[in-house]
Protein backbone atom coordinates (compact mmCIF):
# COMPACT_ATOMS: atom_id res chain seq x y z
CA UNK A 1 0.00 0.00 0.00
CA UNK A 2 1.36 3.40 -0.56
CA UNK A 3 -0.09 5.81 1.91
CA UNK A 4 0.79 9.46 1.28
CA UNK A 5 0.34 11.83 4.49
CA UNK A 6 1.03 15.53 4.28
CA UNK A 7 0.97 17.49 7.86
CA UNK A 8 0.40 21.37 8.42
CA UNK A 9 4.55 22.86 8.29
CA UNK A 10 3.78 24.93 11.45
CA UNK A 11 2.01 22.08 13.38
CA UNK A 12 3.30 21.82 16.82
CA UNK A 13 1.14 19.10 18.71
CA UNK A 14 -0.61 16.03 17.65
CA UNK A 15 -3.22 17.11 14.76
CA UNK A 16 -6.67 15.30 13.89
CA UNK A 17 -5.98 13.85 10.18
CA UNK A 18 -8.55 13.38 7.58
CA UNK A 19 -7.78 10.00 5.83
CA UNK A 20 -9.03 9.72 2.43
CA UNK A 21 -9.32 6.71 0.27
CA UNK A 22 -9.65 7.89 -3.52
CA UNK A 23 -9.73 6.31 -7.07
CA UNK A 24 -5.73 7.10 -7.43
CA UNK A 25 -5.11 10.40 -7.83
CA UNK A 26 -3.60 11.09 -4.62
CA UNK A 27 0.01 10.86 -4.49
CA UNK A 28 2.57 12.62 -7.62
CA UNK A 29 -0.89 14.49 -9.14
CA UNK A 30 -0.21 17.89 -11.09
CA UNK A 31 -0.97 20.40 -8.74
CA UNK A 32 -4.49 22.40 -9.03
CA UNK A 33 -4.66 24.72 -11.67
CA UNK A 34 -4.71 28.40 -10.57
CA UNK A 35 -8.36 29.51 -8.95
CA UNK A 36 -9.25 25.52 -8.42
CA UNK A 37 -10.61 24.00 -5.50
CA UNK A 38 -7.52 22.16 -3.43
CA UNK A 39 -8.80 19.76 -0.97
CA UNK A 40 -5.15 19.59 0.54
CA UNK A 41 -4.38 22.64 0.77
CA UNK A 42 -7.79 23.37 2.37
CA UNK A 43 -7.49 20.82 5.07
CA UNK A 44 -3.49 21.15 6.10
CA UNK A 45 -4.66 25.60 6.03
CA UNK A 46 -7.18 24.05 8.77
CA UNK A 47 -4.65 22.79 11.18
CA UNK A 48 -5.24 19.03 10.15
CA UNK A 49 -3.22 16.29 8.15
CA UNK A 50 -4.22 14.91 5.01
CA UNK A 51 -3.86 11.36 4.28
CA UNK A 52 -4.69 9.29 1.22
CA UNK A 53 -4.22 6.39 -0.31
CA UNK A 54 -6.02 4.88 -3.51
CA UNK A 55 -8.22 1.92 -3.54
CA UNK A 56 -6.61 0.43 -6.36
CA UNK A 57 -3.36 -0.41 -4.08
CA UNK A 58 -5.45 -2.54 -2.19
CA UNK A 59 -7.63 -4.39 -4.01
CA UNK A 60 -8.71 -4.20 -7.67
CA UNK A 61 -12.38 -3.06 -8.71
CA UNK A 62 -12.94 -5.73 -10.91
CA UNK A 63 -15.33 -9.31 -10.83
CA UNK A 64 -12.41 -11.09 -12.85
CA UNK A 65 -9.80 -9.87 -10.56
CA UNK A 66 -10.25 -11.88 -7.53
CA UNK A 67 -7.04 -13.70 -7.41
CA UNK A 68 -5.37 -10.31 -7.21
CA UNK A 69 -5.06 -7.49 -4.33
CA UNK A 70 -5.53 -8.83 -0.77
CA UNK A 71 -8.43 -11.14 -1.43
CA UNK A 72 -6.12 -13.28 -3.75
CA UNK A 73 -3.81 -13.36 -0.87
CA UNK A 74 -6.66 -14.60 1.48
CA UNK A 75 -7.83 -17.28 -1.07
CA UNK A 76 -7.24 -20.79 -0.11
CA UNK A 77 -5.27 -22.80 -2.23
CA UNK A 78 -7.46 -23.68 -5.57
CA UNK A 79 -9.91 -20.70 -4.41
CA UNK A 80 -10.73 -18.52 -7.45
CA UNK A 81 -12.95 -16.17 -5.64
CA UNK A 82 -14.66 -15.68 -2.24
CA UNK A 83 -16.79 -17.52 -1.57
CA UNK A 84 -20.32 -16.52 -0.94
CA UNK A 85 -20.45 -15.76 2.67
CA UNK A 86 -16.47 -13.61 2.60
CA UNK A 87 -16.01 -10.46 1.28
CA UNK A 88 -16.28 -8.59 -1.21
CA UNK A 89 -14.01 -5.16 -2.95
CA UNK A 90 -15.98 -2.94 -0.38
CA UNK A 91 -14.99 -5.12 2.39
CA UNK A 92 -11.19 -5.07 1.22
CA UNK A 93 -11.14 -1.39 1.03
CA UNK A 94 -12.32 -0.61 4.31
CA UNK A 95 -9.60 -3.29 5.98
CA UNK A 96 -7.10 -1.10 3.65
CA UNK A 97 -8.43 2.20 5.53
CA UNK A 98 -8.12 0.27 8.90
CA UNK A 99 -4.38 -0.75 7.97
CA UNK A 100 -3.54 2.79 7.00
CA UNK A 101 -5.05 3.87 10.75
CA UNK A 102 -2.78 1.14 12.17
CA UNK A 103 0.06 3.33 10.64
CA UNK A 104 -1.63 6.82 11.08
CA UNK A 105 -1.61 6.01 14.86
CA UNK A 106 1.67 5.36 15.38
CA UNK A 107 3.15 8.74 13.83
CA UNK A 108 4.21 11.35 16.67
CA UNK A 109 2.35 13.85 14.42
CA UNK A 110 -1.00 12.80 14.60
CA UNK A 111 -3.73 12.54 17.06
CA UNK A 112 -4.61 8.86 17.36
CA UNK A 113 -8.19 9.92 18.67
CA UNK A 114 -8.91 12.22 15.88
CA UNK A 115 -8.51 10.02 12.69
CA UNK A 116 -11.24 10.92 10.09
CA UNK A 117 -11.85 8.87 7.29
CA UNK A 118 -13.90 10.15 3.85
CA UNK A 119 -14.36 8.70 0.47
CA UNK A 120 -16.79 9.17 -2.61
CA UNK A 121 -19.39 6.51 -4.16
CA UNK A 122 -18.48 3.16 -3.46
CA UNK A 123 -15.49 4.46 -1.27
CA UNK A 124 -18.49 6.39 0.64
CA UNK A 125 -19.62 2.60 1.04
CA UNK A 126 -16.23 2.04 1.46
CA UNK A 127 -15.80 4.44 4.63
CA UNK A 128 -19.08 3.81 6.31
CA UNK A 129 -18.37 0.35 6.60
CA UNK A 130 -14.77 0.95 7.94
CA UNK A 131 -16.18 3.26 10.77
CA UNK A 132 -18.48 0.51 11.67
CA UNK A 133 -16.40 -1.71 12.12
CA UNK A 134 -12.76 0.31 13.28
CA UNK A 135 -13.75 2.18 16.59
CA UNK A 136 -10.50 4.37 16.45
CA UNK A 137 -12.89 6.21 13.15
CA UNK A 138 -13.79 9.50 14.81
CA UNK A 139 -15.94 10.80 12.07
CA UNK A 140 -16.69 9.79 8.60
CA UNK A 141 -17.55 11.57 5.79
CA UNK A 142 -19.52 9.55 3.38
CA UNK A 143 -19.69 11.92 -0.18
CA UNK A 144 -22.56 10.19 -2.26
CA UNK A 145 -22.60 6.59 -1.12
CA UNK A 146 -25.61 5.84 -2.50
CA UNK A 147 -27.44 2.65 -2.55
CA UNK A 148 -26.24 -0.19 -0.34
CA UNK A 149 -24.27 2.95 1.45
CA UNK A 150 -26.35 5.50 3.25
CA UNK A 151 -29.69 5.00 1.25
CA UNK A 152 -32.66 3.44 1.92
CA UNK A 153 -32.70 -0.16 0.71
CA UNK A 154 -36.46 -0.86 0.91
CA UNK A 155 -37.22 1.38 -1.92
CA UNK A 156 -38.36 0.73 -5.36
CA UNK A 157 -37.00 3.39 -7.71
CA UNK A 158 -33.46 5.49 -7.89
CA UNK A 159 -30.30 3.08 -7.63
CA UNK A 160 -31.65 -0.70 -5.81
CA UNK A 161 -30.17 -3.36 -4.07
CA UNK A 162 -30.80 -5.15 -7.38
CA UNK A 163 -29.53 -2.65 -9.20
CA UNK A 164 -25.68 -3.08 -7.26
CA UNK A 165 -26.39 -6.98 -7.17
CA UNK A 166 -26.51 -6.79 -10.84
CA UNK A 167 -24.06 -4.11 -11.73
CA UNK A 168 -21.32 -4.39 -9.33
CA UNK A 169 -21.63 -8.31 -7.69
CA UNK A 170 -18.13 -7.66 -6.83
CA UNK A 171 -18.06 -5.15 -4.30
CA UNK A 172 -20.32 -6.78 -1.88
CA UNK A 173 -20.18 -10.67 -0.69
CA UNK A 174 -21.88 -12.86 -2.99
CA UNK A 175 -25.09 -13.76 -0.70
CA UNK A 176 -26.40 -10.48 -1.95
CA UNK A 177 -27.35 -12.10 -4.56
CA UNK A 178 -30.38 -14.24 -2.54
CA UNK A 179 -31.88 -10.84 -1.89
CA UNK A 180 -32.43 -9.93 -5.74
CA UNK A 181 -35.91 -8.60 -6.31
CA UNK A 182 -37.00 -9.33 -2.50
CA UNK A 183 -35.29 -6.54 -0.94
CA UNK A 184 -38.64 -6.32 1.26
CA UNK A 185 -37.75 -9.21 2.66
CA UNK A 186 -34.26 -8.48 4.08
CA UNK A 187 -33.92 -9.15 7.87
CA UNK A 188 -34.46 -5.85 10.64
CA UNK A 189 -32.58 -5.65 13.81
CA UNK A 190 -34.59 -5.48 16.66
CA UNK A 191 -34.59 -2.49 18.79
CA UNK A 192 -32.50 -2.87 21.97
């Protein structure tokens, strides 16, 4: 994985650090033009670090790709793909954020207890599922997630469960596939 962390140059305690897990264009991009939004800049000018690292390092976003990335490493010998109750890309992304927080912890620079994490689309899927499951996530910032992400899944219109099952099988572990067109049907927690 190649994690790229800039810090504010005038920092002198522990800062909060917004960890971002984007489609690549992190690290060795041509700076912004003149006038254009930096997202860098904007955080370090806020006193914070700015972490990223692109999904692609960790596992590739592709159905044909599974003996690749860290689920081919997981695969048992003659596996080909997970199987239907292990995960899927979203899955592998998020323990990707949680090993960059393993590192992010560790640096003298940053504040272990103020480690945001935000991606966009399925990285918004991505991020919420990290925080749920990494309680050192202070805050995430989800930007579109979208169906099977923030959305309502008991819906019949705008992006579906059947529309991800269908498009993008990959990102999500296989038994999502028993819920096709009964999405009604899905199991509800109980209230505590």
């Amino acid at each position: 994985l190649t994690l790229t962390v800039y810090t504010p140059a005038k920092s002198v305690a522990p800062v909060p650090v917004l960890l971002s897990i984007g489609f690549g264009f992190g690290a060795g991009k041509a700076p912004p033009k003149a006038g254009a939004f930096d997202p860098i800049a904007e955080v370090l000018a806020r006193g914070w670090a700015y972490a990223t690292i692109g999904y692609g390092d960790i596992q590739p976003d592709r159905a044909d790709r599974w003996t690749e990335g860290v689920i081919g490493l997981t695969l048992k010998e003659g596996q080909r793909r997970p199987a239907p109750d292990e995960w899927g890309t979203i899955s592998a992304w998020a323990w990707g954020v949680s090993r960059c927080i393993d590192y992010l912890v560790t640096d003298r620079a940053i504040d272990p207890g103020r480690v945001a994490v935000t991606g966009a689309s399925r990285l918004g899927k991505t991020v919420l599922w990290a925080g749920a499951q990494d309680e050192r996530v202070a805050a995430v910032f989800a930007v579109v997630p979208g169906e099977m992400g923030a959305s309502l899944i008991r819906r019949d219109w705008g992006e579906t469960l059947d529309d991800m099952a269908q498009n993008f099988p990959w990102q999500f572990a296989g038994n999502l596939q028993k819920w096709v067109g009964r999405w009604a049907d899905l199991p509800v927690d109980p209230p505590p």
